[in-house]
C-alpha atoms as a PDB file:
ATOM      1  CA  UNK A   1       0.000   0.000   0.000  1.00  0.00           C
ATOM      2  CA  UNK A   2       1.257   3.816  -0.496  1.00  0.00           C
ATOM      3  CA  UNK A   3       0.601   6.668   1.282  1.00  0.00           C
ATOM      4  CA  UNK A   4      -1.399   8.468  -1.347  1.00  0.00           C
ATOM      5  CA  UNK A   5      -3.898   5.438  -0.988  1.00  0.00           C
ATOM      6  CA  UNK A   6      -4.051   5.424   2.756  1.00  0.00           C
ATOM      7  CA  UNK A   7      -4.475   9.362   2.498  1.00  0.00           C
ATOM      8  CA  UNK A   8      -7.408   8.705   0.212  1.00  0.00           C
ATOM      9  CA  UNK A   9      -9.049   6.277   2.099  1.00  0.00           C
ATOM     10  CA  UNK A  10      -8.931   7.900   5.513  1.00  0.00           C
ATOM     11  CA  UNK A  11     -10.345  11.559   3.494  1.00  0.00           C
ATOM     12  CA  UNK A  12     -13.145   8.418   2.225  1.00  0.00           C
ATOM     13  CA  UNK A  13     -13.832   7.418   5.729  1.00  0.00           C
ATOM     14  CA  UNK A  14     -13.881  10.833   7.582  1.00  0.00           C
ATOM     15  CA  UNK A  15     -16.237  12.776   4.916  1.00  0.00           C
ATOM     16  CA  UNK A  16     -18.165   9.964   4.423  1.00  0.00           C
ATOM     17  CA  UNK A  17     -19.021  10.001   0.715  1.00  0.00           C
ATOM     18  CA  UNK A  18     -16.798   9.616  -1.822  1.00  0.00           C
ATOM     19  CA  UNK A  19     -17.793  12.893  -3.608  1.00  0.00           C
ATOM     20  CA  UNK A  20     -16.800  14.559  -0.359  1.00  0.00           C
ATOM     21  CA  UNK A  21     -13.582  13.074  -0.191  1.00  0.00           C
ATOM     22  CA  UNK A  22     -13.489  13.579  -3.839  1.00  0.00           C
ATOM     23  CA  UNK A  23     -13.540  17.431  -3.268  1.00  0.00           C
ATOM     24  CA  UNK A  24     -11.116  17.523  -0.098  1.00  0.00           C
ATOM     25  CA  UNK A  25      -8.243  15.756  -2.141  1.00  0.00           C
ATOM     26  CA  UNK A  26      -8.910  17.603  -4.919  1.00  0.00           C
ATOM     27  CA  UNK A  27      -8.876  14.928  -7.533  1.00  0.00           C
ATOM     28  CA  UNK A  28     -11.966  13.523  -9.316  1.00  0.00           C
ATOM     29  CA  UNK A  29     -14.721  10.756  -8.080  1.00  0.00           C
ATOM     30  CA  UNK A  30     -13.728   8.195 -10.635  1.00  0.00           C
ATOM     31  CA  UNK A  31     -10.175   8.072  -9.985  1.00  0.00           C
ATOM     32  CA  UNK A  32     -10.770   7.868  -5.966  1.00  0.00           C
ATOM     33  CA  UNK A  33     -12.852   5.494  -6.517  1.00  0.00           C
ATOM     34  CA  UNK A  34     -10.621   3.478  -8.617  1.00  0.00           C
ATOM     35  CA  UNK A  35      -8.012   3.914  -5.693  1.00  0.00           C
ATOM     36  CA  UNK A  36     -10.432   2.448  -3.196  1.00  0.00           C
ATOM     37  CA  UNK A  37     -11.360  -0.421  -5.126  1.00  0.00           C
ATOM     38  CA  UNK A  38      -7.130  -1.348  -5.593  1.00  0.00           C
ATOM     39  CA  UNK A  39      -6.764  -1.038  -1.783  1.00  0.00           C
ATOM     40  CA  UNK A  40      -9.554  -4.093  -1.523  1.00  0.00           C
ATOM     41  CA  UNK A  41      -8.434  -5.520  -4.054  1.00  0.00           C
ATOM     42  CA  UNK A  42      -4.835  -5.663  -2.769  1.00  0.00           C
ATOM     43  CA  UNK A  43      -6.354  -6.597   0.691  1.00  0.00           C
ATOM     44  CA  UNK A  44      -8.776  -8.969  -0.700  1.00  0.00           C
ATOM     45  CA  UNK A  45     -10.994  -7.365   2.250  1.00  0.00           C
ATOM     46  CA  UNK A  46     -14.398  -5.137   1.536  1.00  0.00           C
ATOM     47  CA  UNK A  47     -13.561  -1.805   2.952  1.00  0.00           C
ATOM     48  CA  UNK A  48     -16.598   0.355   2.265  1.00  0.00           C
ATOM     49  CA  UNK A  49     -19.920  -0.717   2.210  1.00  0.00           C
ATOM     50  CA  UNK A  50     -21.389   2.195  -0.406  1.00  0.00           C
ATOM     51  CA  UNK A  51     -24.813   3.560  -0.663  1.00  0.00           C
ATOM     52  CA  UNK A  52     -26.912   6.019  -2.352  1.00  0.00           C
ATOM     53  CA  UNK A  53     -25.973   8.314   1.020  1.00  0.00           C
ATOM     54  CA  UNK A  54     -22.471   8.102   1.469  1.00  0.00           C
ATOM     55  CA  UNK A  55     -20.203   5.607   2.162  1.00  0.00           C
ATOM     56  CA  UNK A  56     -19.519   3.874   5.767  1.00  0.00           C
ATOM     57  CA  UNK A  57     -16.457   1.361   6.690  1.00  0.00           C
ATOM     58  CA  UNK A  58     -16.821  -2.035   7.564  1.00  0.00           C
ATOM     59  CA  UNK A  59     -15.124  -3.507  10.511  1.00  0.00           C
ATOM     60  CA  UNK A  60     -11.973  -4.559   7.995  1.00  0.00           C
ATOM     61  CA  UNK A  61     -11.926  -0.468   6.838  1.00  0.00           C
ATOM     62  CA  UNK A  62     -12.094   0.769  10.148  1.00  0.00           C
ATOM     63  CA  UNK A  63      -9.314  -1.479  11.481  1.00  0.00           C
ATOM     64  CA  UNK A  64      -7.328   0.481   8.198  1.00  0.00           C
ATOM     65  CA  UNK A  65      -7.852   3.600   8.766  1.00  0.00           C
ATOM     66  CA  UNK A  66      -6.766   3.209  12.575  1.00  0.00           C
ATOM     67  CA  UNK A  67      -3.914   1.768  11.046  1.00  0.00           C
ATOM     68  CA  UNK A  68      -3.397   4.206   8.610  1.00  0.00           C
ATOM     69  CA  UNK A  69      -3.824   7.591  10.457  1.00  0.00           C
ATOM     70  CA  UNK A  70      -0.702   6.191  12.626  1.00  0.00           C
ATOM     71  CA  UNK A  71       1.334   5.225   9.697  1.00  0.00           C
ATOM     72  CA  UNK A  72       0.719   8.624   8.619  1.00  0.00           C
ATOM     73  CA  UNK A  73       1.363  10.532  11.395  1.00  0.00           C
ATOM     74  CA  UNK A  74       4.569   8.910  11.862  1.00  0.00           C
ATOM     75  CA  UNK A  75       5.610   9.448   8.473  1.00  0.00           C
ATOM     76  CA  UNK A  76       4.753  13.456   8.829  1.00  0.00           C
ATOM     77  CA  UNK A  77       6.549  13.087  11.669  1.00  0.00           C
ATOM     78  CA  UNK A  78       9.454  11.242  10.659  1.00  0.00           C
ATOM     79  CA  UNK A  79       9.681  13.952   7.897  1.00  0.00           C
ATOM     80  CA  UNK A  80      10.220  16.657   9.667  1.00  0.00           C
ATOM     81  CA  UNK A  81      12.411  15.248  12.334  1.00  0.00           C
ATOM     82  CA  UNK A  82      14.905  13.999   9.346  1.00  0.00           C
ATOM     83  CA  UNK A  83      14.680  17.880   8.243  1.00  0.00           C
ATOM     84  CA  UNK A  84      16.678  18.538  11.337  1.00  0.00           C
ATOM     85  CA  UNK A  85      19.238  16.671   9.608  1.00  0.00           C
ATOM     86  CA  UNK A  86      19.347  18.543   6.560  1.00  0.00           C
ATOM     87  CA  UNK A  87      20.690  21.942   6.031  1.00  0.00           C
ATOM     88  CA  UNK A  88      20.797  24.702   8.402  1.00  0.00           C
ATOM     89  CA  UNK A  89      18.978  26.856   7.012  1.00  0.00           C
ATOM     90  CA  UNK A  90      19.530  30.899   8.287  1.00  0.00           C
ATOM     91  CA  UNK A  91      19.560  33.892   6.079  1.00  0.00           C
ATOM     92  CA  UNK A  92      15.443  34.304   4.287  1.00  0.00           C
ATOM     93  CA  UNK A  93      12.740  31.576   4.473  1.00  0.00           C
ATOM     94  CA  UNK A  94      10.204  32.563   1.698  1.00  0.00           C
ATOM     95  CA  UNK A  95       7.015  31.968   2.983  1.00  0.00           C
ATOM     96  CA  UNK A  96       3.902  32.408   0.533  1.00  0.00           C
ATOM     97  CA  UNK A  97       0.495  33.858   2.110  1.00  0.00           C
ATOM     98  CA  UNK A  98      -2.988  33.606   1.039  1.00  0.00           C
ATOM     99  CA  UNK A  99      -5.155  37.075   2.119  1.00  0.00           C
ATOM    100  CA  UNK A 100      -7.032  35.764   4.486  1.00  0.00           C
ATOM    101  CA  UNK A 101      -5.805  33.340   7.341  1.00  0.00           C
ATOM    102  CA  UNK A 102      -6.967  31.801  10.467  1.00  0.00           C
ATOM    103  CA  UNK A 103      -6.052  34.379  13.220  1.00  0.00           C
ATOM    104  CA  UNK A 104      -2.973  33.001  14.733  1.00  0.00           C
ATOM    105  CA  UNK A 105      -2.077  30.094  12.621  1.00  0.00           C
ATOM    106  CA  UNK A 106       1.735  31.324  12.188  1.00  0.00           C
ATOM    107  CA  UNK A 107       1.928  32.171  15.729  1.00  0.00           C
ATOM    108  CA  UNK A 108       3.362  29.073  17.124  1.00  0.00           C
ATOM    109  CA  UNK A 109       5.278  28.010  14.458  1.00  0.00           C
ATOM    110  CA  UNK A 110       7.178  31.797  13.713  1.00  0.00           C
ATOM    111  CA  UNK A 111       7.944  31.424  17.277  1.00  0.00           C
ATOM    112  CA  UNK A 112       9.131  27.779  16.949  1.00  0.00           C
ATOM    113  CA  UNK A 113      11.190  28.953  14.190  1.00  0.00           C
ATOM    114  CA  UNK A 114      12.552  32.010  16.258  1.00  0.00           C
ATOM    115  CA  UNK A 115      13.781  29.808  19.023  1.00  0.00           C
ATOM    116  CA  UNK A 116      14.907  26.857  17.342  1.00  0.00           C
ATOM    117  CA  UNK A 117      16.928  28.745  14.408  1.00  0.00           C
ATOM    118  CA  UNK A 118      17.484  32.295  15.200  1.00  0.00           C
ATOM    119  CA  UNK A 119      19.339  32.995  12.150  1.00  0.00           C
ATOM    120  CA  UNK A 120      16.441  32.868   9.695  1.00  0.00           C
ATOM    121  CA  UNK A 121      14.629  35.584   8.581  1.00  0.00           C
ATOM    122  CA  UNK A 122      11.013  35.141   7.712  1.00  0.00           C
ATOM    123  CA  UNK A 123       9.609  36.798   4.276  1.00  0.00           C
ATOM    124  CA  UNK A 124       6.324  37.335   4.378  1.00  0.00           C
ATOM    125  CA  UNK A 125       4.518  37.492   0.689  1.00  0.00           C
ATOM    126  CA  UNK A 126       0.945  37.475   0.024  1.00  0.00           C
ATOM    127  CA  UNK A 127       0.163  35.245  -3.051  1.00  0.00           C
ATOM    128  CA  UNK A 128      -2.767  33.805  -4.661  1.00  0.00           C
ATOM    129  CA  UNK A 129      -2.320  29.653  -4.375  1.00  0.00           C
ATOM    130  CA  UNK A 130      -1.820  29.360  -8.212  1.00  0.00           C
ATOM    131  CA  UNK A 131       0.665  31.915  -7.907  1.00  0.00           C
ATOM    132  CA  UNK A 132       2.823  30.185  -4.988  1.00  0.00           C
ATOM    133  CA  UNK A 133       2.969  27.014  -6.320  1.00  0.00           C
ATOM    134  CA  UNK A 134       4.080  27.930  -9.812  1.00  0.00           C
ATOM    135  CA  UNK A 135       6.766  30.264  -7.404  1.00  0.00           C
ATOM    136  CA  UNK A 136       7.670  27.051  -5.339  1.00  0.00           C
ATOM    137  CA  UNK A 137       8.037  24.996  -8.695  1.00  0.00           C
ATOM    138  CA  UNK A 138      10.559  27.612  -9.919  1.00  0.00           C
ATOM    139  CA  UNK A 139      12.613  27.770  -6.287  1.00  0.00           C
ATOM    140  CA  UNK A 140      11.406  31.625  -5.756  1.00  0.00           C
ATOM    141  CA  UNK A 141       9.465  30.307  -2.305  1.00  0.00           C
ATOM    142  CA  UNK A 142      10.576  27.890   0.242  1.00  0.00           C
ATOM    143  CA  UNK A 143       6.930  26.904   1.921  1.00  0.00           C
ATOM    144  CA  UNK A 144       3.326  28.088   0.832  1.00  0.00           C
ATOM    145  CA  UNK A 145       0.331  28.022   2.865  1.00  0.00           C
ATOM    146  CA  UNK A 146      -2.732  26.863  -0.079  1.00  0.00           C
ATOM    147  CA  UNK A 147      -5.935  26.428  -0.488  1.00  0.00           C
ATOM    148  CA  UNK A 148      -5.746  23.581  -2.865  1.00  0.00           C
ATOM    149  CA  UNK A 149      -3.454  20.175  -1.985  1.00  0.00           C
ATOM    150  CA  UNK A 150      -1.114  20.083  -4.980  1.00  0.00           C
ATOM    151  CA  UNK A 151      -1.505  17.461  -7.442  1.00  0.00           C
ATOM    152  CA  UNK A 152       1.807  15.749  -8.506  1.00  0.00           C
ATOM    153  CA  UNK A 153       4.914  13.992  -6.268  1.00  0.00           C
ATOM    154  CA  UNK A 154       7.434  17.468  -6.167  1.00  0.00           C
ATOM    155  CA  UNK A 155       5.605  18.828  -3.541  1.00  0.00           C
ATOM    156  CA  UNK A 156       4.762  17.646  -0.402  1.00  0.00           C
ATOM    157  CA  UNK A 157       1.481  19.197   1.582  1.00  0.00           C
ATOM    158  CA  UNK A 158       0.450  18.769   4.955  1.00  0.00           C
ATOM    159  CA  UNK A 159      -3.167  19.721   6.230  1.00  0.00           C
ATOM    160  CA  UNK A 160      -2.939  23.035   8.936  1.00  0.00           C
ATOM    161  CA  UNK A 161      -6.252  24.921   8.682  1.00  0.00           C
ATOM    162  CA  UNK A 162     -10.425  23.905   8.223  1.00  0.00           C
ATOM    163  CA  UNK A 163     -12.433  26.813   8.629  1.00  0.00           C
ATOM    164  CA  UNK A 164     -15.952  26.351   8.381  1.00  0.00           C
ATOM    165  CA  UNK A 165     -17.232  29.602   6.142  1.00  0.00           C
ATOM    166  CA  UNK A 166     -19.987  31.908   6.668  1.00  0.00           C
ATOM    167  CA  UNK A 167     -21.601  34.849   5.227  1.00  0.00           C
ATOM    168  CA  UNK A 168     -20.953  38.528   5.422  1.00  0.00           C
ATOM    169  CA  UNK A 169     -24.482  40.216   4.785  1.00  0.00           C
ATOM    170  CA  UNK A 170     -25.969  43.616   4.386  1.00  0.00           C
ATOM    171  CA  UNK A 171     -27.412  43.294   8.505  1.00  0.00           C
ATOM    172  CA  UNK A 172     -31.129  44.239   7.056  1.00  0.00           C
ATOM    173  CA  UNK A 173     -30.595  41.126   4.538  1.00  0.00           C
ATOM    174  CA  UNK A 174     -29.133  39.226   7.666  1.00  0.00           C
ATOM    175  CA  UNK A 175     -32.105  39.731   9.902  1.00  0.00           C
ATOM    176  CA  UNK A 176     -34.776  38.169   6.931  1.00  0.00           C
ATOM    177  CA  UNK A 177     -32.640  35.297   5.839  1.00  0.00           C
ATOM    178  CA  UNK A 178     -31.114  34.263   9.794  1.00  0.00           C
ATOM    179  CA  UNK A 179     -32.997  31.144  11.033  1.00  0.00           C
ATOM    180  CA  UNK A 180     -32.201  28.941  14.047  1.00  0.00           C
ATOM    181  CA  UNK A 181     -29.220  27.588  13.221  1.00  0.00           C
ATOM    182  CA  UNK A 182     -28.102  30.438  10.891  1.00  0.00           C
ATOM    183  CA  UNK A 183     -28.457  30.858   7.023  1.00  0.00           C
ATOM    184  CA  UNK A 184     -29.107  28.332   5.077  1.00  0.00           C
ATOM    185  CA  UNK A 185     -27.269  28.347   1.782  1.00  0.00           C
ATOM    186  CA  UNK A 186     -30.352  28.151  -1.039  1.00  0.00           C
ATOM    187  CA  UNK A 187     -31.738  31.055   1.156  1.00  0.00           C
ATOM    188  CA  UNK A 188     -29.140  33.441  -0.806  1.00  0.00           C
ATOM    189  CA  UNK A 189     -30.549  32.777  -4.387  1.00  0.00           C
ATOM    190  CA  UNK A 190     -31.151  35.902  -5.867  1.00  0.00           C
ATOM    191  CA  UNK A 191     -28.027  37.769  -4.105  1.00  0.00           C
ATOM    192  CA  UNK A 192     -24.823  38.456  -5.818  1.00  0.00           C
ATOM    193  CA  UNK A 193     -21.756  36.011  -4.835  1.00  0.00           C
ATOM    194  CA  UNK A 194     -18.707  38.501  -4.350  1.00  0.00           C
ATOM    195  CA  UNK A 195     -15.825  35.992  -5.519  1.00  0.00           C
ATOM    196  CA  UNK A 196     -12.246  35.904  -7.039  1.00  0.00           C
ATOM    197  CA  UNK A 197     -10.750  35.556  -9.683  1.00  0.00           C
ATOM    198  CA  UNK A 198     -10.793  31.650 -10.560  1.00  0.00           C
ATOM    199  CA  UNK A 199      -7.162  31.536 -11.956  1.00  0.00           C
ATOM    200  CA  UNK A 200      -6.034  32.411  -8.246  1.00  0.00           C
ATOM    201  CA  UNK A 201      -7.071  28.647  -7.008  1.00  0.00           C
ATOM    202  CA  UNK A 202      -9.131  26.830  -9.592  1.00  0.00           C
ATOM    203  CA  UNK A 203      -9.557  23.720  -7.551  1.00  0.00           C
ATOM    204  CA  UNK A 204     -11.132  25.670  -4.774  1.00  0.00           C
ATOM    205  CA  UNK A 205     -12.813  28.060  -6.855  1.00  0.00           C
ATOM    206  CA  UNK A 206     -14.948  25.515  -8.569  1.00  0.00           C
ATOM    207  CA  UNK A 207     -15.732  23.403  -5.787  1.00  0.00           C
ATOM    208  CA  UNK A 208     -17.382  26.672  -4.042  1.00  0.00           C
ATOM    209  CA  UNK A 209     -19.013  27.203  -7.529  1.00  0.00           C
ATOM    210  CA  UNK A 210     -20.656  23.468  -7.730  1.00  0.00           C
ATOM    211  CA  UNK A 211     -21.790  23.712  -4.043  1.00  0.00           C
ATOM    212  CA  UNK A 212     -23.277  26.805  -4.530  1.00  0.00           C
ATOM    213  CA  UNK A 213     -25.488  25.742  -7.831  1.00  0.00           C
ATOM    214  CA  UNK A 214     -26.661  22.486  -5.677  1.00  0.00           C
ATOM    215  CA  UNK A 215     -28.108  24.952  -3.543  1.00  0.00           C
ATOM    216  CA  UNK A 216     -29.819  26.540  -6.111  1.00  0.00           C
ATOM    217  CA  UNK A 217     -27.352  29.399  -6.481  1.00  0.00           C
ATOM    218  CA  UNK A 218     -26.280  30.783  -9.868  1.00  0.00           C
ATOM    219  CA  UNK A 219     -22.486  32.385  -8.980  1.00  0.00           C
ATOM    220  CA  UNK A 220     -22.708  35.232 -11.691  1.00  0.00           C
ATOM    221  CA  UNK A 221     -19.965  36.187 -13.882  1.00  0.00           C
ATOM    222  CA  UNK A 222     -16.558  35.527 -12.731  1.00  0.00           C
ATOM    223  CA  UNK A 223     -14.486  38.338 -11.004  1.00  0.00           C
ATOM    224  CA  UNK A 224     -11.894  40.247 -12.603  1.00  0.00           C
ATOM    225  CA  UNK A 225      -8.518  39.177 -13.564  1.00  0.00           C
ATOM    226  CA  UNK A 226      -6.379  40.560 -10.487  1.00  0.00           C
ATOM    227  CA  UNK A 227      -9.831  41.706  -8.112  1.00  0.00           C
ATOM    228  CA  UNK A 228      -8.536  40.008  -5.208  1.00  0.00           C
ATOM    229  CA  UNK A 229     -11.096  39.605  -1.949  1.00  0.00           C
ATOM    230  CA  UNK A 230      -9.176  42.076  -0.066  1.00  0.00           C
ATOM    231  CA  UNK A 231     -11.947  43.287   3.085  1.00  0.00           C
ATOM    232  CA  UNK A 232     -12.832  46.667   1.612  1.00  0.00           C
ATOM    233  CA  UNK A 233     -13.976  45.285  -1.261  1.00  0.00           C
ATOM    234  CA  UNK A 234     -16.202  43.174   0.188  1.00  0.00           C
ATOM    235  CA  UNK A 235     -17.879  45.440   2.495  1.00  0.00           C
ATOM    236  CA  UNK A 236     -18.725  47.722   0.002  1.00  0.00           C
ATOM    237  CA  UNK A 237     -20.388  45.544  -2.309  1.00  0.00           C
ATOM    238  CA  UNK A 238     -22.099  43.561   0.720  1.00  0.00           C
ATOM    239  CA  UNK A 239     -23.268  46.975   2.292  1.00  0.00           C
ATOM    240  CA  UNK A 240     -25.442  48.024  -0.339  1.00  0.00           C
ATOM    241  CA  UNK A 241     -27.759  44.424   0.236  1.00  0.00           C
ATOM    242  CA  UNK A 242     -28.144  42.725  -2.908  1.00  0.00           C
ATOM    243  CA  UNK A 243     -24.778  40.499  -2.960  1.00  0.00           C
ATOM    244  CA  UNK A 244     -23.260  38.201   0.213  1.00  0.00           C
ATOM    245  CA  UNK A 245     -19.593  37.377   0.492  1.00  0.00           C
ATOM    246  CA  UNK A 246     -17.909  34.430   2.394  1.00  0.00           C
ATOM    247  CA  UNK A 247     -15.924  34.542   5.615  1.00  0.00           C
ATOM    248  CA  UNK A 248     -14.401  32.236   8.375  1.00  0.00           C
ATOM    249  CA  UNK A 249     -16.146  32.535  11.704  1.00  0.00           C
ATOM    250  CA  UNK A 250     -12.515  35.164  13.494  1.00  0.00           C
ATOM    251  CA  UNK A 251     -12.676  36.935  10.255  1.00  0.00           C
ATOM    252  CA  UNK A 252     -10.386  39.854  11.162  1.00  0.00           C
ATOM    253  CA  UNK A 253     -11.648  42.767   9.443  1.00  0.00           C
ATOM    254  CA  UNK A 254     -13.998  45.376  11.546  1.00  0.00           C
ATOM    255  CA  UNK A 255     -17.400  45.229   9.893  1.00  0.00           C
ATOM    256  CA  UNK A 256     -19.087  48.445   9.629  1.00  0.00           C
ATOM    257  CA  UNK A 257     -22.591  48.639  11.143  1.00  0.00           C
ATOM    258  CA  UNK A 258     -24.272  48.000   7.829  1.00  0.00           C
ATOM    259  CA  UNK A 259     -22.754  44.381   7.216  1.00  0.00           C
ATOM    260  CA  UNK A 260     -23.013  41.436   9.692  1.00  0.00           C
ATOM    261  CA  UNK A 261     -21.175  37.978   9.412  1.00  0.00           C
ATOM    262  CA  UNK A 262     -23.633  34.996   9.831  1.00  0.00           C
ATOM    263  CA  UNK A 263     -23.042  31.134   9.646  1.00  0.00           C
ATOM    264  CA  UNK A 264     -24.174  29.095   7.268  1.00  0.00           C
ATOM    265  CA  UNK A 265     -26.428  26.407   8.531  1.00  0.00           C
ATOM    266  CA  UNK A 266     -25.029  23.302   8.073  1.00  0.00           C
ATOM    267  CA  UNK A 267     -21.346  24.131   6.902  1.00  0.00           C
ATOM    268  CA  UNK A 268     -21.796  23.097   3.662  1.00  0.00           C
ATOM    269  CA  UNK A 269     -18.508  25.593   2.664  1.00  0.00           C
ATOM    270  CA  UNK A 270     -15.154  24.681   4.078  1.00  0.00           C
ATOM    271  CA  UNK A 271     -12.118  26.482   3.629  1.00  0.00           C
ATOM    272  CA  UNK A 272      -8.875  24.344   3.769  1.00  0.00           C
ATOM    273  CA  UNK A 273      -5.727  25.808   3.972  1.00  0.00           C
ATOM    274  CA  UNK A 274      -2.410  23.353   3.209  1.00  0.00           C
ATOM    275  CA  UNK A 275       1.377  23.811   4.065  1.00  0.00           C
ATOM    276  CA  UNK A 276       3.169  22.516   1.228  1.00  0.00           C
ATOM    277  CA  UNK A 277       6.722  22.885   0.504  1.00  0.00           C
ATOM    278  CA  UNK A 278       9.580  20.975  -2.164  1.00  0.00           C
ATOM    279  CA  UNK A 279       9.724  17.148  -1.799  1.00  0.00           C
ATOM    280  CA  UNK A 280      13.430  17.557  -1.963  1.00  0.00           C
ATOM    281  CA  UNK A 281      13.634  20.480   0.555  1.00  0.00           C
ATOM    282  CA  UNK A 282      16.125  19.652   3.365  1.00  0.00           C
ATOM    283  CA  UNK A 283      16.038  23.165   4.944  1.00  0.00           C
ATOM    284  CA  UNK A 284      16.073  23.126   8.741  1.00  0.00           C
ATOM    285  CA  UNK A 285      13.717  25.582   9.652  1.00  0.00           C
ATOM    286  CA  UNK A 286      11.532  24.598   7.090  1.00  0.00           C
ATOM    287  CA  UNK A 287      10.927  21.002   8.563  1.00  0.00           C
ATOM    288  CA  UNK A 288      11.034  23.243  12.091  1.00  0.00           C
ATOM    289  CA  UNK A 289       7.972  25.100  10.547  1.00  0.00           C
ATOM    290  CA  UNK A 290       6.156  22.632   9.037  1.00  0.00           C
ATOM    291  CA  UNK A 291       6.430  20.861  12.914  1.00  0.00           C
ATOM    292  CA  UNK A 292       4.831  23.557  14.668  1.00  0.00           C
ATOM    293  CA  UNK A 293       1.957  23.423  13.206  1.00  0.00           C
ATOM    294  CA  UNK A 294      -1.094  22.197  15.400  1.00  0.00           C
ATOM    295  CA  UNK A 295      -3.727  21.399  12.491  1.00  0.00           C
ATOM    296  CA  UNK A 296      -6.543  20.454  15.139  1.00  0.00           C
ATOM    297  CA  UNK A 297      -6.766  23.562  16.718  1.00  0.00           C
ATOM    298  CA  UNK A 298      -7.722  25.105  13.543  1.00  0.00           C
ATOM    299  CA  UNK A 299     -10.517  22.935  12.611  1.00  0.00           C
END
């Protein structure tokens, strides 16, 4: 077995469909399928016992994925203590930045990094994920924090961030559409989607797009070459009422008293946000980095 089919699996097992799973790993339902139907094969064990509403593991599959959550947590963590080994590192760490990030993610590990190799110098530089990886393919960054896992063996991605979205609304729109447990998604039909720019993350981009149109949502015309979702530009268009924009729950921005953040009921919209850096990398305080990351606290 490899670890791209015990990855798969274990996404199969904790979304529980494998359209879910589908989306997560960012490849498409036939091939994950294919992959699950090799693992039984290979086993000679039934893994999954499908249906029409998701997929559950039998007793064999959830043996496996006990088994193979630890054999991949000791492989992250065998890869990052062998990147103590490798070079020192010191002098800059490129480190590529989507706009919008959990508050406090890069606490823990900047300070990590601080203590553990004082010579490094952190630089900061906000991309867009299509932008970093092409950046991190052509050496110009050393680690990028994405919202899409990167298809292909040159880079290697580790899960930090799950933020379940909600939705920033004009407050008299908010006070209508607000039920019990929040706003449910085919409630917004009719309202402008403020988005980006789908070059930015395609992946990501059109799995918002195909969740919204299950929900009955048409997503309008696609935004602008270079109109990134920086917070000014969503307020204003969200102030005026007739468009909603999406937002993690310690969105950072101050709203103005015109537009109110909401959850979706549900959480049919989650935001993941990956680490990935060069398979070949053997910079210290990369692997020191990539360490300090507590993924669960951020989910």
């Amino acid at each position: 077995m490899e670890l791209r089919e015990l990855r798969a699996f274990v996404a199969v097992v904790e979304e529980g469909s494998l359209s879910a799973a589908a989306r997560r790993l960012h490849v498409s339902q036939p091939a994950l399928s294919q992959t699950v139907n090799g693992l039984e094969r290979q086993l000679g064990l039934q893994l999954l016992v499908r249906a029409s509403t998701g997929a559950r593991p039998t007793d064999a599959g959830r043996t496996l994925v006990t088994e193979a959550r630890a054999v991949l947590a000791r492989h992250d963590q065998a890869v990052a203590a062998l990147a103590r080994h490798g070079a020192p590192g010191g002098g800059v760490l490129r480190v590529g930045i989507p706009l919008e990030l959990p508050a406090g993610l890069l606490a823990k590990p900047l300070a990590t990094l601080a203590e553990q190799s004082p010579s490094t110098r952190v630089q900061a530089l906000h991309m867009s994920t299509s932008a970093q990886v092409a950046a991190l393919g052509d050496g110009e960054l050393d680690l990028g924090l994405v919202r899409e896992h990167p298809i292909g063996d040159a880079l290697d991605a580790m899960l930090v961030a799950e933020e379940r979205l909600g939705v920033l609304l004009g407050a008299d729109v908010a006070a209508e559409l607000t039920g019990p447990d929040g706003v449910r998604l085919d409630a917004l039909a009719g309202l402008d989607w403020i988005g980006f720019p789908r070059s930015g993350s395609p992946a990501w981009y059109d799995e918002i797009v195909a969740i919204l149109r299950t929900h009955g949502l048409e997503p309008g015309p696609e935004a602008p070459e270079g109109q990134e979702l920086i917070p000014d530009v969503k307020l204003a268009a969200v102030s005026a009422g007739g468009a909603f924009a999406l937002a993690p729950p310690d969105w950072s921005a101050p709203l103005a008293g015109a537009v109110t953040w909401r959850p979706l009921a549900g959480h049919p919209l989650v935001r993941r946000t990956w680490a990935v850096w060069p398979a070949g990398s053997h910079r210290h305080d990369v692997g020191v980095l990539v360490a300090a990351f507590e993924p669960g606290q951020w989910s």
